[in-house]
PDB file of N, CA and C in Angstrom:
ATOM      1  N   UNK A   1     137.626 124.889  86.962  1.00  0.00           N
ATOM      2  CA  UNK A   1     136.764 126.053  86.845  1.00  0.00           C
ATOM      3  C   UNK A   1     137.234 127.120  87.806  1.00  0.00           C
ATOM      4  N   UNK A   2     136.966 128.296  87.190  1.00  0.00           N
ATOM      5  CA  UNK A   2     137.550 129.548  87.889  1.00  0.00           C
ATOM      6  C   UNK A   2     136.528 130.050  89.014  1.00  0.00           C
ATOM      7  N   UNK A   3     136.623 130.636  90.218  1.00  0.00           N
ATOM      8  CA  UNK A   3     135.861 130.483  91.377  1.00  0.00           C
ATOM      9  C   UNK A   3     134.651 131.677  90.500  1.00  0.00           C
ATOM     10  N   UNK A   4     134.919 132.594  89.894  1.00  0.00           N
ATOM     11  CA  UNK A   4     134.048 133.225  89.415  1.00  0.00           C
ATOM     12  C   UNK A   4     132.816 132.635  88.237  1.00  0.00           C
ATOM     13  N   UNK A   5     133.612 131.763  87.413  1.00  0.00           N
ATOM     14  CA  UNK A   5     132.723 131.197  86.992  1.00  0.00           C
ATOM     15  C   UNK A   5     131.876 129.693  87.543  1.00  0.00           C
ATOM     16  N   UNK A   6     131.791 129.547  88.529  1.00  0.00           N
ATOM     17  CA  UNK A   6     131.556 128.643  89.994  1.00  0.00           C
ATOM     18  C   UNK A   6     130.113 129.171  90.193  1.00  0.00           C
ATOM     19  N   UNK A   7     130.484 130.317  90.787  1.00  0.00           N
ATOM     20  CA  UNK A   7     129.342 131.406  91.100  1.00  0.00           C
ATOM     21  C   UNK A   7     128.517 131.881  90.424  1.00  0.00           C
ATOM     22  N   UNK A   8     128.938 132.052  89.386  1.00  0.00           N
ATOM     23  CA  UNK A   8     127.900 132.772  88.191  1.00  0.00           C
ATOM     24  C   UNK A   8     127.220 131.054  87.912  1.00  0.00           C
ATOM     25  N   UNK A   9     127.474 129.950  87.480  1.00  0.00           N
ATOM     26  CA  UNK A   9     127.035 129.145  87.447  1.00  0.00           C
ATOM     27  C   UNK A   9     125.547 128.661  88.842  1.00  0.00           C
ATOM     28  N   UNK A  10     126.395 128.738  89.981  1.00  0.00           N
ATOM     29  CA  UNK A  10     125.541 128.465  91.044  1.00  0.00           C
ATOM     30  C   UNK A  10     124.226 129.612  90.889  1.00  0.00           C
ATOM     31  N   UNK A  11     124.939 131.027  90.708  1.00  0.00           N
ATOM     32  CA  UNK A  11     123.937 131.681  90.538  1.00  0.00           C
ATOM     33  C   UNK A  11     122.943 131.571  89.760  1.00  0.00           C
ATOM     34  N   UNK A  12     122.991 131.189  88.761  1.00  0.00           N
ATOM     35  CA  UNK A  12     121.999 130.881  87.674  1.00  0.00           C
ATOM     36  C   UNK A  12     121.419 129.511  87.737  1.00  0.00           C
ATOM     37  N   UNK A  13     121.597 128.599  88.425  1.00  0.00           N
ATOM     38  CA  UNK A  13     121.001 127.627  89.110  1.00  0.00           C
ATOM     39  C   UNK A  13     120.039 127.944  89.708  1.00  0.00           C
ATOM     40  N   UNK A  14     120.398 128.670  90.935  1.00  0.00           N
ATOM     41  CA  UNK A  14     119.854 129.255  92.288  1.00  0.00           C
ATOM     42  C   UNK A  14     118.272 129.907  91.098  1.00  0.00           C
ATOM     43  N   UNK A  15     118.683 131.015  90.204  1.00  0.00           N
ATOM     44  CA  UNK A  15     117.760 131.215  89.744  1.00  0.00           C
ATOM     45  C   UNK A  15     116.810 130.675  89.154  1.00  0.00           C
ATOM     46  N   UNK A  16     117.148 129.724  88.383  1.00  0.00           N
ATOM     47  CA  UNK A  16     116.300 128.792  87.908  1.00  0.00           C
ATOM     48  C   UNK A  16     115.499 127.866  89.443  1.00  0.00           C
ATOM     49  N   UNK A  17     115.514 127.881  89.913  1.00  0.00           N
ATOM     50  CA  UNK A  17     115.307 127.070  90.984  1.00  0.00           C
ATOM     51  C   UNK A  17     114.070 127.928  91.633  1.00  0.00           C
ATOM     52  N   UNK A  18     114.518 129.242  91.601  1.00  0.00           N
ATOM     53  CA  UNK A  18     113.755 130.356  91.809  1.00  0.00           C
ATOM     54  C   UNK A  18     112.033 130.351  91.190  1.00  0.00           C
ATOM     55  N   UNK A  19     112.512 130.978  89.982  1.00  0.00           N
ATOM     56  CA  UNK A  19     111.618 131.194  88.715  1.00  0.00           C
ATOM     57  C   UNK A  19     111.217 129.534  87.856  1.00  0.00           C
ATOM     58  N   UNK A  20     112.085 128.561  87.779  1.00  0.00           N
ATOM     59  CA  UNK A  20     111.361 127.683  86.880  1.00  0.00           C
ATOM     60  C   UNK A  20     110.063 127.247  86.737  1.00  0.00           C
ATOM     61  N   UNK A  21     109.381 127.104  87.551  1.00  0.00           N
ATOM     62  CA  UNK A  21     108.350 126.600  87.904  1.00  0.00           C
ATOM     63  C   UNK A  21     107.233 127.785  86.803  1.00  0.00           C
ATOM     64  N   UNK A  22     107.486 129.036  86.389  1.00  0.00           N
ATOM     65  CA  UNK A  22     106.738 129.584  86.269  1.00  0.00           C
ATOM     66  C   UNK A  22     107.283 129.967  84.542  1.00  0.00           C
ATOM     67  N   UNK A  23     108.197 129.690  83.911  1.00  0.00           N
ATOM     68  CA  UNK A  23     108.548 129.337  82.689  1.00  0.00           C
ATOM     69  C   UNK A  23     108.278 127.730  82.146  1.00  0.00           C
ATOM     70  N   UNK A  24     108.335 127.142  82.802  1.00  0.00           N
ATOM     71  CA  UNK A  24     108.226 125.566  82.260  1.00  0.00           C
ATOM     72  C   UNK A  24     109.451 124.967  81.368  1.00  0.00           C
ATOM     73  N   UNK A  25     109.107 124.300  80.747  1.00  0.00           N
ATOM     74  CA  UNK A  25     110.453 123.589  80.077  1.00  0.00           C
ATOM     75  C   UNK A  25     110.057 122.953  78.728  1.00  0.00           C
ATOM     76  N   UNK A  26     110.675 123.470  78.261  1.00  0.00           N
ATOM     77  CA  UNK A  26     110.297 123.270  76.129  1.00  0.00           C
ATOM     78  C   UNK A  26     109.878 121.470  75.994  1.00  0.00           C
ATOM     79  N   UNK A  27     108.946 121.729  75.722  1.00  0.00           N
ATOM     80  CA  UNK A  27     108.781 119.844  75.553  1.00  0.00           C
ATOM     81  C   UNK A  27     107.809 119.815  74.067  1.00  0.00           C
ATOM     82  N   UNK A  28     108.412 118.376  74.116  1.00  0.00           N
ATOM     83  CA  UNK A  28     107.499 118.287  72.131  1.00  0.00           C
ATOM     84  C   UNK A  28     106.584 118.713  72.019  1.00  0.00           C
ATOM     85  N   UNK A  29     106.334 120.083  70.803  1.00  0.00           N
ATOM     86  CA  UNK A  29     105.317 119.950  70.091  1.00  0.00           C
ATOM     87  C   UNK A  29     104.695 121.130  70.709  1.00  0.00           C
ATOM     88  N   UNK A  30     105.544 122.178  71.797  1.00  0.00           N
ATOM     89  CA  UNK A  30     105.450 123.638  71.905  1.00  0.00           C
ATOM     90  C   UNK A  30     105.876 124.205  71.022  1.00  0.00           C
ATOM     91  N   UNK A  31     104.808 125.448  70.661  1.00  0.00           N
ATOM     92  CA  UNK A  31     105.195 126.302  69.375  1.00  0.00           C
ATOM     93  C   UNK A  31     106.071 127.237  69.963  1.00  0.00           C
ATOM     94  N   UNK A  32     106.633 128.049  69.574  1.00  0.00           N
ATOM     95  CA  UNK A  32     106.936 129.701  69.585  1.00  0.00           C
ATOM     96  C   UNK A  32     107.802 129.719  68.703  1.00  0.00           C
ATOM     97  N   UNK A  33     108.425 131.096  68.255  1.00  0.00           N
ATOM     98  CA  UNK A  33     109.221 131.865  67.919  1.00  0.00           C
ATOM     99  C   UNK A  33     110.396 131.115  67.146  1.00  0.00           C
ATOM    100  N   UNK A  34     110.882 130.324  67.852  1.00  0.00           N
ATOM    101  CA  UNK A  34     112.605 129.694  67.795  1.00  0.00           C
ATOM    102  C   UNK A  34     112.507 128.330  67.978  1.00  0.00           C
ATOM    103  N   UNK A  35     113.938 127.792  67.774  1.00  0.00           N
ATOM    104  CA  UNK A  35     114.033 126.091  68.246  1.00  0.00           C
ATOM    105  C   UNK A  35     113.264 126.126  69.212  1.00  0.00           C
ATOM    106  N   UNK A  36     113.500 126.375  70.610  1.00  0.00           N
ATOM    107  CA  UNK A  36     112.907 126.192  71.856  1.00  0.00           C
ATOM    108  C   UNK A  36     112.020 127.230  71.957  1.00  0.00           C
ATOM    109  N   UNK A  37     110.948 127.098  71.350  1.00  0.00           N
ATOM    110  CA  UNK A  37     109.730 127.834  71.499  1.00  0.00           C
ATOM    111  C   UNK A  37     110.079 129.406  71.824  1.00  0.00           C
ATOM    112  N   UNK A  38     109.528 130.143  73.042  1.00  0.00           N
ATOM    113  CA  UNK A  38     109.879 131.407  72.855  1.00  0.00           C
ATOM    114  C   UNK A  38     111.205 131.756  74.359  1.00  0.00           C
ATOM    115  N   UNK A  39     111.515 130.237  74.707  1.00  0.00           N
ATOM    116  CA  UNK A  39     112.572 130.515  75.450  1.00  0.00           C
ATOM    117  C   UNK A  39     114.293 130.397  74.659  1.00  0.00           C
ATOM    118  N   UNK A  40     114.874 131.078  75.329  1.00  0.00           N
ATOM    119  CA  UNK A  40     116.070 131.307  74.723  1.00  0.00           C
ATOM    120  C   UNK A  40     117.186 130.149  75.553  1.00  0.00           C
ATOM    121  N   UNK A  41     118.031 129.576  74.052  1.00  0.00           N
ATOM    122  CA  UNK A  41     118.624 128.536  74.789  1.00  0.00           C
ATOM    123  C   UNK A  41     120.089 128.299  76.079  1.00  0.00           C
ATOM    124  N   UNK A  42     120.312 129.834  75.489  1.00  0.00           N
ATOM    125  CA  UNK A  42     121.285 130.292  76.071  1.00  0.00           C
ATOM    126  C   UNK A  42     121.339 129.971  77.744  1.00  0.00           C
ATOM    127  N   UNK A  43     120.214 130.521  78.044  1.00  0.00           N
ATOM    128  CA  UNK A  43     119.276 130.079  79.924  1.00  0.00           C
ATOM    129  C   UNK A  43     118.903 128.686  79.769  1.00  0.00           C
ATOM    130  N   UNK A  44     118.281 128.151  78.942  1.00  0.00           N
ATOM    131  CA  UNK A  44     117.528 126.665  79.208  1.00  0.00           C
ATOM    132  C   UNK A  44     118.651 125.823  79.261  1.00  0.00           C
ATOM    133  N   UNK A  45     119.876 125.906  78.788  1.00  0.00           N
ATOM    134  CA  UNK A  45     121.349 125.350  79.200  1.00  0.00           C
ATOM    135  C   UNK A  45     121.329 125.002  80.900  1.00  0.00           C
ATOM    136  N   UNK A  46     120.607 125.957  81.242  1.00  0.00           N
ATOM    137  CA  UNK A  46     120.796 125.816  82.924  1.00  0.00           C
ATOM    138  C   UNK A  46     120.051 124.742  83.438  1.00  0.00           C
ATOM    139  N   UNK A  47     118.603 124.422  82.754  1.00  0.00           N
ATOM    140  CA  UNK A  47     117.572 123.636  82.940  1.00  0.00           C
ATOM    141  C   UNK A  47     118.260 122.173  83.360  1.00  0.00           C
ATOM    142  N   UNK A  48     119.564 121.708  81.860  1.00  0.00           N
ATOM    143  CA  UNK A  48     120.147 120.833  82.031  1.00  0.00           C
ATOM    144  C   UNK A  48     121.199 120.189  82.733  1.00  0.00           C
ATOM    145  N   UNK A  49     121.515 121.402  83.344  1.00  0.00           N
ATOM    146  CA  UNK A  49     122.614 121.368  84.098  1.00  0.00           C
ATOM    147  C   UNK A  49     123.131 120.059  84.904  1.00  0.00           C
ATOM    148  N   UNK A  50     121.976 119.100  85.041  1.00  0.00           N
ATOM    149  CA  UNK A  50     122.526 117.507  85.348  1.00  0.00           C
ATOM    150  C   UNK A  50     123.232 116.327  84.220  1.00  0.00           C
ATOM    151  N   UNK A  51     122.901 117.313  83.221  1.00  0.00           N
ATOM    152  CA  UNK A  51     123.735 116.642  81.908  1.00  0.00           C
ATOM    153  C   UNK A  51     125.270 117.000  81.465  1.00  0.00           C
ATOM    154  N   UNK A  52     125.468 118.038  82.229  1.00  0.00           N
ATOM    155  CA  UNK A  52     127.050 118.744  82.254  1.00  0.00           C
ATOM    156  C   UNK A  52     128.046 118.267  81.966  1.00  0.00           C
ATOM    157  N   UNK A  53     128.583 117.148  83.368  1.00  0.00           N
ATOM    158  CA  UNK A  53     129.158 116.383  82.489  1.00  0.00           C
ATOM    159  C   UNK A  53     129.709 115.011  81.718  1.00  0.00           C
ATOM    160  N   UNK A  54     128.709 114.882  81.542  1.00  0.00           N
ATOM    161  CA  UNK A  54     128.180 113.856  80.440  1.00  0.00           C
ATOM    162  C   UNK A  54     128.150 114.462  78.960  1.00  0.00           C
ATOM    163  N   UNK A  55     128.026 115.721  79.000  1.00  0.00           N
ATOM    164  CA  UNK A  55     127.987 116.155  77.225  1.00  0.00           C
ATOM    165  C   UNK A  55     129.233 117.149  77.518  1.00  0.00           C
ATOM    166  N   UNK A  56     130.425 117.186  78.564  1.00  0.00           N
ATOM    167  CA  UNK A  56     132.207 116.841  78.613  1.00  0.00           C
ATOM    168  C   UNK A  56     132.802 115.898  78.042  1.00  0.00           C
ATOM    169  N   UNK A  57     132.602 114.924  78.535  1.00  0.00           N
ATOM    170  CA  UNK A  57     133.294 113.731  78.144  1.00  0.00           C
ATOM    171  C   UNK A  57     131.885 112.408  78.567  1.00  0.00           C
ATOM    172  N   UNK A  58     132.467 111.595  76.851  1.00  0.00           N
ATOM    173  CA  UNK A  58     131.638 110.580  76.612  1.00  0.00           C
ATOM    174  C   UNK A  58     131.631 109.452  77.757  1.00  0.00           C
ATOM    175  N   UNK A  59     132.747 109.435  78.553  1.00  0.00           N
ATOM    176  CA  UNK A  59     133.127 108.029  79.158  1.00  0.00           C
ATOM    177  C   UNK A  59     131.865 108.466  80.766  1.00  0.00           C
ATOM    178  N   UNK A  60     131.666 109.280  80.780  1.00  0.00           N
ATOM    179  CA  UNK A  60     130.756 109.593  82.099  1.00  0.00           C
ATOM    180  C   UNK A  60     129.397 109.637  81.935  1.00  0.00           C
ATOM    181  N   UNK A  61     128.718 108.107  82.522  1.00  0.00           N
ATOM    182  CA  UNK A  61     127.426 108.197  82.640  1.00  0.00           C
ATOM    183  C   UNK A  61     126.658 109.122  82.308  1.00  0.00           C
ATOM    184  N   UNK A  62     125.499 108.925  81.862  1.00  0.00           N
ATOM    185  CA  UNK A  62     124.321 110.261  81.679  1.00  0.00           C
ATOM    186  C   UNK A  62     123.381 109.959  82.993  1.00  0.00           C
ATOM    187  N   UNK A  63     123.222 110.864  83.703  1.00  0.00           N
ATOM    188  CA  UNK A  63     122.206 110.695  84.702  1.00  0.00           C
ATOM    189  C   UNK A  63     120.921 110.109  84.721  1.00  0.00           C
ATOM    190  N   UNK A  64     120.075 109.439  84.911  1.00  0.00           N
ATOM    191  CA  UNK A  64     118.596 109.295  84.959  1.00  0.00           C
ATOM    192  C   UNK A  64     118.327 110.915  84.834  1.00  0.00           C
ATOM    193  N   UNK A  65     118.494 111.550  85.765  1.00  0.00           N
ATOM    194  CA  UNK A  65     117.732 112.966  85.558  1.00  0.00           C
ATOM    195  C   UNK A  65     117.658 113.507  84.302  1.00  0.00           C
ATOM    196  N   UNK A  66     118.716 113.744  83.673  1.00  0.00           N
ATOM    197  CA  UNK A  66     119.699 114.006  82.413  1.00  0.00           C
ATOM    198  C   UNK A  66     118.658 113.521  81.371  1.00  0.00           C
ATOM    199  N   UNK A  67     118.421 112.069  81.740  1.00  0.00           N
ATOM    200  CA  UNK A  67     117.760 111.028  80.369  1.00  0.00           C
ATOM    201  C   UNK A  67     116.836 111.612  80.511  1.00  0.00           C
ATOM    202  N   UNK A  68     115.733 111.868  81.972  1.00  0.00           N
ATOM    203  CA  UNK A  68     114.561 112.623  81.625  1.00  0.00           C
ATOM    204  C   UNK A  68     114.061 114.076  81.420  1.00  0.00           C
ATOM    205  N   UNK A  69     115.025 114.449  81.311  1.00  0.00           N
ATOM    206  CA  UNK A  69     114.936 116.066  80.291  1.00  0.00           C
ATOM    207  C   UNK A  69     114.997 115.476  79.241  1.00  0.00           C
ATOM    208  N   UNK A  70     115.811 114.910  78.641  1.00  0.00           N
ATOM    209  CA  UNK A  70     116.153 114.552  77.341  1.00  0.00           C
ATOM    210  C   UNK A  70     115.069 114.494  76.691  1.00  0.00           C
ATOM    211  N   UNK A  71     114.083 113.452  77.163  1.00  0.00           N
ATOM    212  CA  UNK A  71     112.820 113.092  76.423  1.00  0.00           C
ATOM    213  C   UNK A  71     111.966 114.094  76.548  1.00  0.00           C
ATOM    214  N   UNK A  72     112.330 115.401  77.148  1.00  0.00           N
ATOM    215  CA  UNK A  72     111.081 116.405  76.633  1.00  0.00           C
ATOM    216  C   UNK A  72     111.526 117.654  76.093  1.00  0.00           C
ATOM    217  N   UNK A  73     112.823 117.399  75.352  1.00  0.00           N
ATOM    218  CA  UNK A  73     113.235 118.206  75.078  1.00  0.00           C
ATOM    219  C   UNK A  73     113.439 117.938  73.123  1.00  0.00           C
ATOM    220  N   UNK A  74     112.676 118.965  72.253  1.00  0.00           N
ATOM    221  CA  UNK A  74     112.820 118.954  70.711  1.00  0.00           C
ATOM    222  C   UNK A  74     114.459 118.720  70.223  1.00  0.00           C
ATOM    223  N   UNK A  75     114.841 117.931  69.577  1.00  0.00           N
ATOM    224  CA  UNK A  75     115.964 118.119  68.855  1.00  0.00           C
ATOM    225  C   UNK A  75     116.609 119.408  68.368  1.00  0.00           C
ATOM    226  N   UNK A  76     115.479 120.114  67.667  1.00  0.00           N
ATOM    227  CA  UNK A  76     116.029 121.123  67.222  1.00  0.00           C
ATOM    228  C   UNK A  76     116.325 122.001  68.654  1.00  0.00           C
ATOM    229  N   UNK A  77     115.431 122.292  69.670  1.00  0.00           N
ATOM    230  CA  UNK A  77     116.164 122.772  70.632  1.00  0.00           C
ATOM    231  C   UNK A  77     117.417 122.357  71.391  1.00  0.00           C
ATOM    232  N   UNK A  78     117.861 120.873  71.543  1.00  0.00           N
ATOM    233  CA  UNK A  78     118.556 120.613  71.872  1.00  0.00           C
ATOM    234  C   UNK A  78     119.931 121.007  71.332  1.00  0.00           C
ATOM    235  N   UNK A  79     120.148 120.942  69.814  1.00  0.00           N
ATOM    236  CA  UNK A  79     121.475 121.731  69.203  1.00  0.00           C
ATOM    237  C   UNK A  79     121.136 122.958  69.577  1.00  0.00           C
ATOM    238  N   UNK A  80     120.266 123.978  69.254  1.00  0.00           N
ATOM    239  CA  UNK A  80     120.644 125.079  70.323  1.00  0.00           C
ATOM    240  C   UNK A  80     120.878 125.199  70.763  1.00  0.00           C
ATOM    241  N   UNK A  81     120.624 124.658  72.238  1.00  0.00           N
ATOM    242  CA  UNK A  81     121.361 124.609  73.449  1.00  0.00           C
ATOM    243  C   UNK A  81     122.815 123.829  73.677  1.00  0.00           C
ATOM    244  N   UNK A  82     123.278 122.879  72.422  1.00  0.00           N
ATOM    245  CA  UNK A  82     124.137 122.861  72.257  1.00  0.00           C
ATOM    246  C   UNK A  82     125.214 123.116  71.903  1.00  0.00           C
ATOM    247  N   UNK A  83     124.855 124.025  71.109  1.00  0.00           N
ATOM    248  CA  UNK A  83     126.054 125.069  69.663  1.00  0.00           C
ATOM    249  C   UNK A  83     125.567 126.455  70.721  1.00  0.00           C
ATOM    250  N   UNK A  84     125.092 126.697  71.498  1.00  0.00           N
ATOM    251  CA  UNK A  84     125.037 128.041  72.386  1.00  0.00           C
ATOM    252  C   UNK A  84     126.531 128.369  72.785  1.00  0.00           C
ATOM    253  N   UNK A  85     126.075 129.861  72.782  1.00  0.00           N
ATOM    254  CA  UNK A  85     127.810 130.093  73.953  1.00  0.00           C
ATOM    255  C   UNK A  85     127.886 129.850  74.981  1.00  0.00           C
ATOM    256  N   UNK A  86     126.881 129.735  75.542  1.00  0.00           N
ATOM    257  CA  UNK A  86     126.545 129.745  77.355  1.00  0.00           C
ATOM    258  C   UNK A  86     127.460 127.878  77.165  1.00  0.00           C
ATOM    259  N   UNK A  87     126.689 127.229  76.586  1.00  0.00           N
ATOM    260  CA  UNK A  87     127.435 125.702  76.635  1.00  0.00           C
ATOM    261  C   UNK A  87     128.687 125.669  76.144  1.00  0.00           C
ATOM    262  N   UNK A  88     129.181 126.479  75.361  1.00  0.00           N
ATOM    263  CA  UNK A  88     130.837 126.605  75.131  1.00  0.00           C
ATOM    264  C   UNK A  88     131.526 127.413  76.233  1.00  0.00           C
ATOM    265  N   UNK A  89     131.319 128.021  76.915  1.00  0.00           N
ATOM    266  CA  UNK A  89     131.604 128.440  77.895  1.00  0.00           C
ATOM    267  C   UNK A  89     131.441 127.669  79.025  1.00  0.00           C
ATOM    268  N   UNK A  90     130.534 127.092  79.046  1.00  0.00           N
ATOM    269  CA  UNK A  90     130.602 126.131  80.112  1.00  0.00           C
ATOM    270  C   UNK A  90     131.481 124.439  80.085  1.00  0.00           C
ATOM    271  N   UNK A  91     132.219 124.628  78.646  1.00  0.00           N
ATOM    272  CA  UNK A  91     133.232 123.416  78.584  1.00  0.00           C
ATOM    273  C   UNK A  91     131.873 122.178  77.680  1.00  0.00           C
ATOM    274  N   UNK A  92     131.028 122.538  77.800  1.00  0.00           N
ATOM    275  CA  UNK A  92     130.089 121.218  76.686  1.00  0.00           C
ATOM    276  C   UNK A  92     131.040 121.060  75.174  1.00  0.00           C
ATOM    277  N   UNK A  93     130.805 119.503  75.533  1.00  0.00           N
ATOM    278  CA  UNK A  93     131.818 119.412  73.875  1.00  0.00           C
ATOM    279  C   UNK A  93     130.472 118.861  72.852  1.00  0.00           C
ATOM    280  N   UNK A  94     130.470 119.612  72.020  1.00  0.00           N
ATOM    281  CA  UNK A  94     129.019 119.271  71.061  1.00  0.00           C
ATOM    282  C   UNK A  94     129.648 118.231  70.575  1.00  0.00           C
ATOM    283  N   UNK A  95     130.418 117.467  70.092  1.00  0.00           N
ATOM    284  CA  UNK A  95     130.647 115.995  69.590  1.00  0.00           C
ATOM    285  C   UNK A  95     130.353 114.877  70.543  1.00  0.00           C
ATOM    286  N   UNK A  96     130.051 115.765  71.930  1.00  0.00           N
ATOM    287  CA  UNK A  96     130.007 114.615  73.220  1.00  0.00           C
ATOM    288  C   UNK A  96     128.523 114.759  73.186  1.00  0.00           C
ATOM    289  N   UNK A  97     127.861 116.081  73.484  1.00  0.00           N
ATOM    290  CA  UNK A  97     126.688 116.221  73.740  1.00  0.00           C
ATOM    291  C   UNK A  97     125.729 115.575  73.050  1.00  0.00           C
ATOM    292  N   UNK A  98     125.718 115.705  71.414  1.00  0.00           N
ATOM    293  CA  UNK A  98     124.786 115.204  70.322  1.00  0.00           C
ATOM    294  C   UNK A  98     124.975 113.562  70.747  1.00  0.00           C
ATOM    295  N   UNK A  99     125.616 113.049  71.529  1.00  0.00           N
ATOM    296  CA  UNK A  99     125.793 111.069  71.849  1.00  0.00           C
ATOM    297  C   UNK A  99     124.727 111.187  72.955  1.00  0.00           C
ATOM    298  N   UNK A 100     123.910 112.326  74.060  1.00  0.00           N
ATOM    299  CA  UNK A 100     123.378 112.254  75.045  1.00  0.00           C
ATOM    300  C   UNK A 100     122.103 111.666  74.889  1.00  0.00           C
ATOM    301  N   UNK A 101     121.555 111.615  73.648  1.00  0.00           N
ATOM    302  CA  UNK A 101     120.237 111.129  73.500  1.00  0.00           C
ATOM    303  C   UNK A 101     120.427 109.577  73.061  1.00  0.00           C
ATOM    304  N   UNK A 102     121.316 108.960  72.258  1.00  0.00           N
ATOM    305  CA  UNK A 102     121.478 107.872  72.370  1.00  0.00           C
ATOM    306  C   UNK A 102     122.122 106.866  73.524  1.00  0.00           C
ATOM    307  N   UNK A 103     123.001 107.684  73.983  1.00  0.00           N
ATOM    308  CA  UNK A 103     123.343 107.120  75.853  1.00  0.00           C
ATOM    309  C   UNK A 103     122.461 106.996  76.551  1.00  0.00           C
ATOM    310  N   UNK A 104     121.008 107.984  76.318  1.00  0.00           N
ATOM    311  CA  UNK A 104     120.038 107.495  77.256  1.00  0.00           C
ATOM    312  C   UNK A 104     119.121 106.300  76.786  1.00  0.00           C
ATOM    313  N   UNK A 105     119.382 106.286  75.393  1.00  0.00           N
ATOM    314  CA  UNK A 105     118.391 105.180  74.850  1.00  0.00           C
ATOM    315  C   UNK A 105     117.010 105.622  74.765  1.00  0.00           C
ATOM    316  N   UNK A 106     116.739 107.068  74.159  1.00  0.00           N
ATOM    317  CA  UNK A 106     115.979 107.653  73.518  1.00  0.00           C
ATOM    318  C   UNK A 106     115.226 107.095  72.588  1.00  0.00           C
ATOM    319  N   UNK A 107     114.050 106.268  72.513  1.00  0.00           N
ATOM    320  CA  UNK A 107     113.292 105.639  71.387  1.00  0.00           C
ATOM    321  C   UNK A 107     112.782 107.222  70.316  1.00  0.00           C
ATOM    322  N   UNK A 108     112.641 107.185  69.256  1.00  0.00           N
ATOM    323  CA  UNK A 108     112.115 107.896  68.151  1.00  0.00           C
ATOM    324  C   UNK A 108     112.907 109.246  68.113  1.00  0.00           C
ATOM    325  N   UNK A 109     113.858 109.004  68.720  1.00  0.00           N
ATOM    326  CA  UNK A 109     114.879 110.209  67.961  1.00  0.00           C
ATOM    327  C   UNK A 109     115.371 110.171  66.804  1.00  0.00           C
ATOM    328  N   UNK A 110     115.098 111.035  65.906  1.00  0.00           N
ATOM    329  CA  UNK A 110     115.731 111.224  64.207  1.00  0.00           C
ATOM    330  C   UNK A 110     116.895 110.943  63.955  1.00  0.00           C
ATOM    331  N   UNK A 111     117.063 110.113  63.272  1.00  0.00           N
ATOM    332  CA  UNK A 111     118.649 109.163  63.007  1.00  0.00           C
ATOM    333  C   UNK A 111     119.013 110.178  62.533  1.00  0.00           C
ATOM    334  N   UNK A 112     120.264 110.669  62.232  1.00  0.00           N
ATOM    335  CA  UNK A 112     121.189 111.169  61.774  1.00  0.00           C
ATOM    336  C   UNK A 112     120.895 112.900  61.627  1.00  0.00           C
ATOM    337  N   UNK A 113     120.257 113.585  62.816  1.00  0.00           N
ATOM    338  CA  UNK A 113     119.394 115.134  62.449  1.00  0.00           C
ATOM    339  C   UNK A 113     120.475 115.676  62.584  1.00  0.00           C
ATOM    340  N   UNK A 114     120.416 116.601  62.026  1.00  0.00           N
ATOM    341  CA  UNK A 114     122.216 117.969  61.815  1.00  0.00           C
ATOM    342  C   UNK A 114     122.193 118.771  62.681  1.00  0.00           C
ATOM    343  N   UNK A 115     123.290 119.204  63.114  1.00  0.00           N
ATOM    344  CA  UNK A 115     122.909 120.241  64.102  1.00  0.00           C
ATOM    345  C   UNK A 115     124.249 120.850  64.048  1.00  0.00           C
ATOM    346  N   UNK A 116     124.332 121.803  63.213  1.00  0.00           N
ATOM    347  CA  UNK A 116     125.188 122.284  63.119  1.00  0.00           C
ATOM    348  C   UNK A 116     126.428 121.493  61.981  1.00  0.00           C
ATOM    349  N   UNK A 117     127.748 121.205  62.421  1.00  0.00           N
ATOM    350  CA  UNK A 117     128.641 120.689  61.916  1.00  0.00           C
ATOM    351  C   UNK A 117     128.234 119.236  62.526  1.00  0.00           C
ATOM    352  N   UNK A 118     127.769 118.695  63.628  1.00  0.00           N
ATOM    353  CA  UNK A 118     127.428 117.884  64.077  1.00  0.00           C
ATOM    354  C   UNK A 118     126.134 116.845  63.793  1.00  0.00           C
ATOM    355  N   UNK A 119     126.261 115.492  64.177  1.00  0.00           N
ATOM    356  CA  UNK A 119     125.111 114.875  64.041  1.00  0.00           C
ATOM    357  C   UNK A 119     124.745 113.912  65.035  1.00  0.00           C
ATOM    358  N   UNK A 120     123.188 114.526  65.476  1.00  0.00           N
ATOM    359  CA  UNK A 120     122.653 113.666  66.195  1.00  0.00           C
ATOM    360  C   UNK A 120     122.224 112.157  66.795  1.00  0.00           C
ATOM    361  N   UNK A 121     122.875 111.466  67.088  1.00  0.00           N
ATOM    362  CA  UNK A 121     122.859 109.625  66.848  1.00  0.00           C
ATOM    363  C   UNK A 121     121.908 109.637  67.699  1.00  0.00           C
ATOM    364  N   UNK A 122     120.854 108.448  66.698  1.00  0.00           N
ATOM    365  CA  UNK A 122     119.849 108.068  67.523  1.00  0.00           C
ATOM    366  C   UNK A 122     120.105 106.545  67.817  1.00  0.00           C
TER     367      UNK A 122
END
């Protein structure tokens, strides 16, 4: 990673760290607007940021932390935040990422949900 994109990363951490508390975090069965209710996934990418890299490459553990976002986070938001640019830019490989809910051993995740060119394993 390039020292600039280091920073812009930390920075948007830092922010979330800031402000989260007062946005909350998309969990089942919030309405709004979009996949992830009326937050945009592009930022909620940041939320996950302990899942990084683990939805890089398959061979690297998923965090406990990681697993528990997972479970409050909608499917359909989750390919958002997966097929986002912010996560292609940040090196997320969506063939790695969509394996994060079954690495954690996610009970009642939708066998085979689409997300894109991709599919979700439950």
């Amino acid at each position: 990673m390039g020292g600039g994109l280091i920073l812009r990363y930390m920075w948007m951490v830092g922010l979330f760290a800031i402000v989260g508390n007062n946005w909350g975090f998309e969990i089942e069965g919030v309405e709004g607007a979009g996949e992830c209710g009326q937050l945009d996934p592009e930022v909620l990418i940041y939320k996950l940021s302990s899942c990084a890299a683990s939805g890089q490459d398959k061979n690297v553990e998923v965090p406990p932390k990681c697993c528990s976002l997972m479970q409050r986070v909608r499917t359909s938001c989750l390919c958002a935040i997966i097929l986002s640019k912010e996560a292609r830019s940040l090196g997320i490989n969506p063939v790695v990422a969509v394996t994060i809910p079954k690495r954690c051993k996610i009970a009642g995740r939708p066998r085979g949900y689409k997300c894109g060119a991709y599919v979700v394993q439950a």
